[in-house]
N, C-alpha and C. Protein backbone atom coordinates (compact mmCIF):
# COMPACT_ATOMS: atom_id res chain seq x y z
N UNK A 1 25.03 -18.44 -38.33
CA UNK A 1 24.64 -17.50 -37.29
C UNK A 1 23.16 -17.72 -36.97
N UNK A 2 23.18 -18.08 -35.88
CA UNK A 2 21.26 -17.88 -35.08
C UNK A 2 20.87 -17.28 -35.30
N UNK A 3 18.87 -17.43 -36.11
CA UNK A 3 18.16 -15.62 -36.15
C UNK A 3 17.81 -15.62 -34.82
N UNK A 4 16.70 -14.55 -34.39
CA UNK A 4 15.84 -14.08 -33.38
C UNK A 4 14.78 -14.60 -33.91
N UNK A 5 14.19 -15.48 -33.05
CA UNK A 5 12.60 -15.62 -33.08
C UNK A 5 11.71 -14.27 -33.04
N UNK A 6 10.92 -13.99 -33.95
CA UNK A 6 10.21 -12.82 -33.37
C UNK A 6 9.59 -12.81 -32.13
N UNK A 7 8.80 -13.93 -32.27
CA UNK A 7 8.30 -14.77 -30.83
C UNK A 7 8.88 -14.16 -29.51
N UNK A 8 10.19 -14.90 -29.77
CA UNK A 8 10.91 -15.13 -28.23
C UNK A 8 11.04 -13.77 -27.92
N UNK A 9 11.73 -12.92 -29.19
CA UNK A 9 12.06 -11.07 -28.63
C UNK A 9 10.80 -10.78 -28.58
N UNK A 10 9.68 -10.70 -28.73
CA UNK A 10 8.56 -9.69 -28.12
C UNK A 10 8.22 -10.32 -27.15
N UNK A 11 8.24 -11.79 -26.34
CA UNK A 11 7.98 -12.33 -25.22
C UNK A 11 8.93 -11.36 -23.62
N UNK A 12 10.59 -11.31 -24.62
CA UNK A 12 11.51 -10.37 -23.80
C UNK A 12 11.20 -9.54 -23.72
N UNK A 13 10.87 -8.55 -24.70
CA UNK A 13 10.47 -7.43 -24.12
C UNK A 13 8.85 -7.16 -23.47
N UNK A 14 8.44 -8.01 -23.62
CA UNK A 14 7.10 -7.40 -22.85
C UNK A 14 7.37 -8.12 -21.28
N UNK A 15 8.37 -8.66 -20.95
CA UNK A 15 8.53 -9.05 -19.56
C UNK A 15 9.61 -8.11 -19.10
N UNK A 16 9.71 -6.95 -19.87
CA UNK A 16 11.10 -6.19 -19.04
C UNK A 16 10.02 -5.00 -18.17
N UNK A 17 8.42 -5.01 -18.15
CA UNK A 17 7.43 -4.29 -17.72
C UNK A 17 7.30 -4.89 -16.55
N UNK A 18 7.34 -6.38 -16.63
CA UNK A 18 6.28 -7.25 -16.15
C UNK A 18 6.91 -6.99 -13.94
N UNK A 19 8.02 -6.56 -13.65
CA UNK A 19 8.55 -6.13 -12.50
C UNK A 19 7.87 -4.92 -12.20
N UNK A 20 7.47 -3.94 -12.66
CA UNK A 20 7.69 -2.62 -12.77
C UNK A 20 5.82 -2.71 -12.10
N UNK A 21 5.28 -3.75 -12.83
CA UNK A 21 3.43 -3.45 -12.75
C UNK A 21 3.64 -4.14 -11.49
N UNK A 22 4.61 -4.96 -10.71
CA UNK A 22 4.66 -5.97 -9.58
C UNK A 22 5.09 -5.22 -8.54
N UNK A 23 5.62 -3.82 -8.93
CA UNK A 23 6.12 -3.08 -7.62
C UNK A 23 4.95 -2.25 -7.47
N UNK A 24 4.20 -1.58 -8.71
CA UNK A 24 3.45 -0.84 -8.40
C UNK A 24 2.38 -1.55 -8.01
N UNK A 25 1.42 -2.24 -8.18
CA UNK A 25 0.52 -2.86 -7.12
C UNK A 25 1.51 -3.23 -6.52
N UNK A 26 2.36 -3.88 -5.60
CA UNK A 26 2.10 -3.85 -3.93
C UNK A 26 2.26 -2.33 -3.72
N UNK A 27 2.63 -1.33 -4.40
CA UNK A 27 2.82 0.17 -3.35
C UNK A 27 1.75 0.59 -3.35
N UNK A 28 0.45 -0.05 -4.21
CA UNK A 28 -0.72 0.46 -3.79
C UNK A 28 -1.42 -0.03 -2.79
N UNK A 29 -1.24 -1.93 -2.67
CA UNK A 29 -1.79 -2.17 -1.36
C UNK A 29 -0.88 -2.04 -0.01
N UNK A 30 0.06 -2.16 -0.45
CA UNK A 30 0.86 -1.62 0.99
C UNK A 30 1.59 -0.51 1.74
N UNK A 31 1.03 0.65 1.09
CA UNK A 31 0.50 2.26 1.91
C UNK A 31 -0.36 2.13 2.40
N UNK A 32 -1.78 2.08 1.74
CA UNK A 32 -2.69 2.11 2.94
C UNK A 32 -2.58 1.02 3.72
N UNK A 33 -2.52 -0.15 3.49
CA UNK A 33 -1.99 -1.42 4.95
C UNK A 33 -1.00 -0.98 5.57
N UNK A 34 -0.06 0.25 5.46
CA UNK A 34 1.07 0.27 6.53
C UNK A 34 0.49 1.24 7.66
N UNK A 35 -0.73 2.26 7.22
CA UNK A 35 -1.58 3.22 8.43
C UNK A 35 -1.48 2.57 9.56
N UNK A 36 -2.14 0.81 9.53
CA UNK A 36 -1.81 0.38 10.70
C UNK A 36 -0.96 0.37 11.93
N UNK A 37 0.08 -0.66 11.42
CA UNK A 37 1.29 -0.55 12.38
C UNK A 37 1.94 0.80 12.37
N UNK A 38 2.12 1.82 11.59
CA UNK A 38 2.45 2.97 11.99
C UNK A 38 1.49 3.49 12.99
N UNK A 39 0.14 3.70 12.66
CA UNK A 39 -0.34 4.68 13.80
C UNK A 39 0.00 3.48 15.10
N UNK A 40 0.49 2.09 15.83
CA UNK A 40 0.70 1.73 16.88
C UNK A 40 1.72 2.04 17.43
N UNK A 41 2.79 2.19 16.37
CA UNK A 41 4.35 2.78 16.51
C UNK A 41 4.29 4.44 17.06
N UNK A 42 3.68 5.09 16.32
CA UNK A 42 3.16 6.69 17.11
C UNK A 42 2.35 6.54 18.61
N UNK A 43 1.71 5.41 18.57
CA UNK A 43 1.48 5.42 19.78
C UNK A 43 2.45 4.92 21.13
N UNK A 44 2.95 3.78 20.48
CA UNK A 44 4.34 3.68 21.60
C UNK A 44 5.44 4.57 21.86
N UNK A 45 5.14 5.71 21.06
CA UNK A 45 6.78 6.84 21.03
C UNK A 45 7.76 6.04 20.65
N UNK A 46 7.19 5.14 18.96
CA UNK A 46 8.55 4.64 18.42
C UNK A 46 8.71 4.83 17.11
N UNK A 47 7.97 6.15 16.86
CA UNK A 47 8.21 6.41 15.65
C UNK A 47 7.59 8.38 16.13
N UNK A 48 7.89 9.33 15.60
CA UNK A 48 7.40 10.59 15.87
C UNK A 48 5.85 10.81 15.60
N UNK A 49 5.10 11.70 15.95
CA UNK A 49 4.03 11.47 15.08
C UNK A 49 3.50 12.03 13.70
N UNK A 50 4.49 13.20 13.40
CA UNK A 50 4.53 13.38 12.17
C UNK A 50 4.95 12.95 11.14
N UNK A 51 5.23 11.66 11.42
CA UNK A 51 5.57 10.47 10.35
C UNK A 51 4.05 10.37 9.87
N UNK A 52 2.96 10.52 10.65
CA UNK A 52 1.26 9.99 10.17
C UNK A 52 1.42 11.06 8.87
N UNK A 53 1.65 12.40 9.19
CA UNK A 53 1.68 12.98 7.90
C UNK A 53 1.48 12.50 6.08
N UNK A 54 2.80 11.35 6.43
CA UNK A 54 2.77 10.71 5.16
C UNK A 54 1.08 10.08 4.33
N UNK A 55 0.33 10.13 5.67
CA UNK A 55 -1.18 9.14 5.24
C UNK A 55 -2.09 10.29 4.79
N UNK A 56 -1.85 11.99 5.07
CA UNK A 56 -2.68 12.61 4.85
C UNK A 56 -3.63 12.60 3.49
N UNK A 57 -2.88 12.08 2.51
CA UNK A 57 -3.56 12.00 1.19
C UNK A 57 -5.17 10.52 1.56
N UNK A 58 -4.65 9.71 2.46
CA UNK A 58 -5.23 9.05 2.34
C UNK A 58 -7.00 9.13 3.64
N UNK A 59 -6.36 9.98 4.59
CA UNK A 59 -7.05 11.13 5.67
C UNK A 59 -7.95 12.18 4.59
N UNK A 60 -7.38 12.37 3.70
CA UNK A 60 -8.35 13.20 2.76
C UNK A 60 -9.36 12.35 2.18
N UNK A 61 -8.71 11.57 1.31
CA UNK A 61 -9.89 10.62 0.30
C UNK A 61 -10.96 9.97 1.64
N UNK A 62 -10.43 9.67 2.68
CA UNK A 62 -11.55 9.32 3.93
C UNK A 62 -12.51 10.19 4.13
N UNK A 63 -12.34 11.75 4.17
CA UNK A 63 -13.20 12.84 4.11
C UNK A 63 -14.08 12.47 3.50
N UNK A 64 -13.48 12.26 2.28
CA UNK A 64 -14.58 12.71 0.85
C UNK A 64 -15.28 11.78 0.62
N UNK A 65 -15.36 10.29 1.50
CA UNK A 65 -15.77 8.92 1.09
C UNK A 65 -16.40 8.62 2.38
N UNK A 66 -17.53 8.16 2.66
CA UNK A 66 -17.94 7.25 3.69
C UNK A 66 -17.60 6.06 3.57
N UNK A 67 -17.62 5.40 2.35
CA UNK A 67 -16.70 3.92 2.58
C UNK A 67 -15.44 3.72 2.65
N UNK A 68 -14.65 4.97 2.30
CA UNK A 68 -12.74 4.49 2.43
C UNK A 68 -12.96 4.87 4.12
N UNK A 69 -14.06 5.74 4.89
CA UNK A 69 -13.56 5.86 5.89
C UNK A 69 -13.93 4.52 6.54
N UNK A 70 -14.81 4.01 6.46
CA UNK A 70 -15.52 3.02 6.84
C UNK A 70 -13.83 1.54 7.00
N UNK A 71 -14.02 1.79 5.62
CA UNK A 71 -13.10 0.64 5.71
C UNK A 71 -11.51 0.52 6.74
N UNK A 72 -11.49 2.09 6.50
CA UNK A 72 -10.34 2.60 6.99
C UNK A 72 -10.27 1.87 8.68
N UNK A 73 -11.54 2.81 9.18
CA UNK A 73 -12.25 2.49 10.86
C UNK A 73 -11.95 1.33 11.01
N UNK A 74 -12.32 0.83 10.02
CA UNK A 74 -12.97 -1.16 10.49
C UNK A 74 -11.66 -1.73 10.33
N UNK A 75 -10.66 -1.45 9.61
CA UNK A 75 -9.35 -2.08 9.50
C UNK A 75 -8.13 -2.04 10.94
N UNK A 76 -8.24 0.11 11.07
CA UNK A 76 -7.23 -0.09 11.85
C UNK A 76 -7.96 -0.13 13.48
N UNK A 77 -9.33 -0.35 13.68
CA UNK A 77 -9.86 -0.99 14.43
C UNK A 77 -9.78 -2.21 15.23
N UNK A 78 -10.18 -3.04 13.73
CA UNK A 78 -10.06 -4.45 14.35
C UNK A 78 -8.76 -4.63 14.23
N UNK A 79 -7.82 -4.61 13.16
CA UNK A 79 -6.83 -5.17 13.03
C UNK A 79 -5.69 -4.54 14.25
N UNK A 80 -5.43 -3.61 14.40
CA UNK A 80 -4.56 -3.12 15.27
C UNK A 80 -5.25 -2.84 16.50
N UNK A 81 -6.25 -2.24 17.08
CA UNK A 81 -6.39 -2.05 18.18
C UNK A 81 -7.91 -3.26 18.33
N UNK A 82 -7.56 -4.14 18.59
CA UNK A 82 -8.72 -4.69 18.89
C UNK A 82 -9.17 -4.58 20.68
N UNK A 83 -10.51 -5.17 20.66
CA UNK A 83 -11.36 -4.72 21.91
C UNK A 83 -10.03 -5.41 23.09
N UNK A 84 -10.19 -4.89 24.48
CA UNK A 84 -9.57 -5.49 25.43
C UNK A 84 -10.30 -6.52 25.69
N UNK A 85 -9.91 -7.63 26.29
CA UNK A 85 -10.25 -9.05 26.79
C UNK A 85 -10.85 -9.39 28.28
């Protein structure tokens, strides 16, 4: 009968995490990156606008921060509404 490497089983189990830390960073960078294309979608009447609701947590921490707002400005600024041509 085969043993278990100790090795190999603590390699298994420390990769049954290793999904879990891969969903949670992207849901941290991709809430605030979705403000974007949502607030363009509220603007076309293709999404309601109390869908923005969902960002209020992030409308708050902008309050309380001159640089999340900053960054905030400068993102869905340039990135979504850029200057006319």
């Amino acid at each position: 009968m085969p043993q278990n490497d100790d090795r190999t089983e603590g390699a298994n189990e420390s990769r049954k995490g290793f999904p879990v830390v891969w969903i949670v960073l992207f849901l941290l960078v991709a809430y605030p990156l979705s403000i974007g294309p949502a607030l363009v979608l509220v603007e076309n009447d293709l999404l309601p606008e109390n869908t923005l609701s969902l960002y209020r947590p992030i409308e708050l921490l902008a309050d309380r921060s001159d640089a999340v707002r900053d960054v905030f400005r400068w993102y869905v600024g340039v990135w979504w509404h850029p200057p006319p041509k």
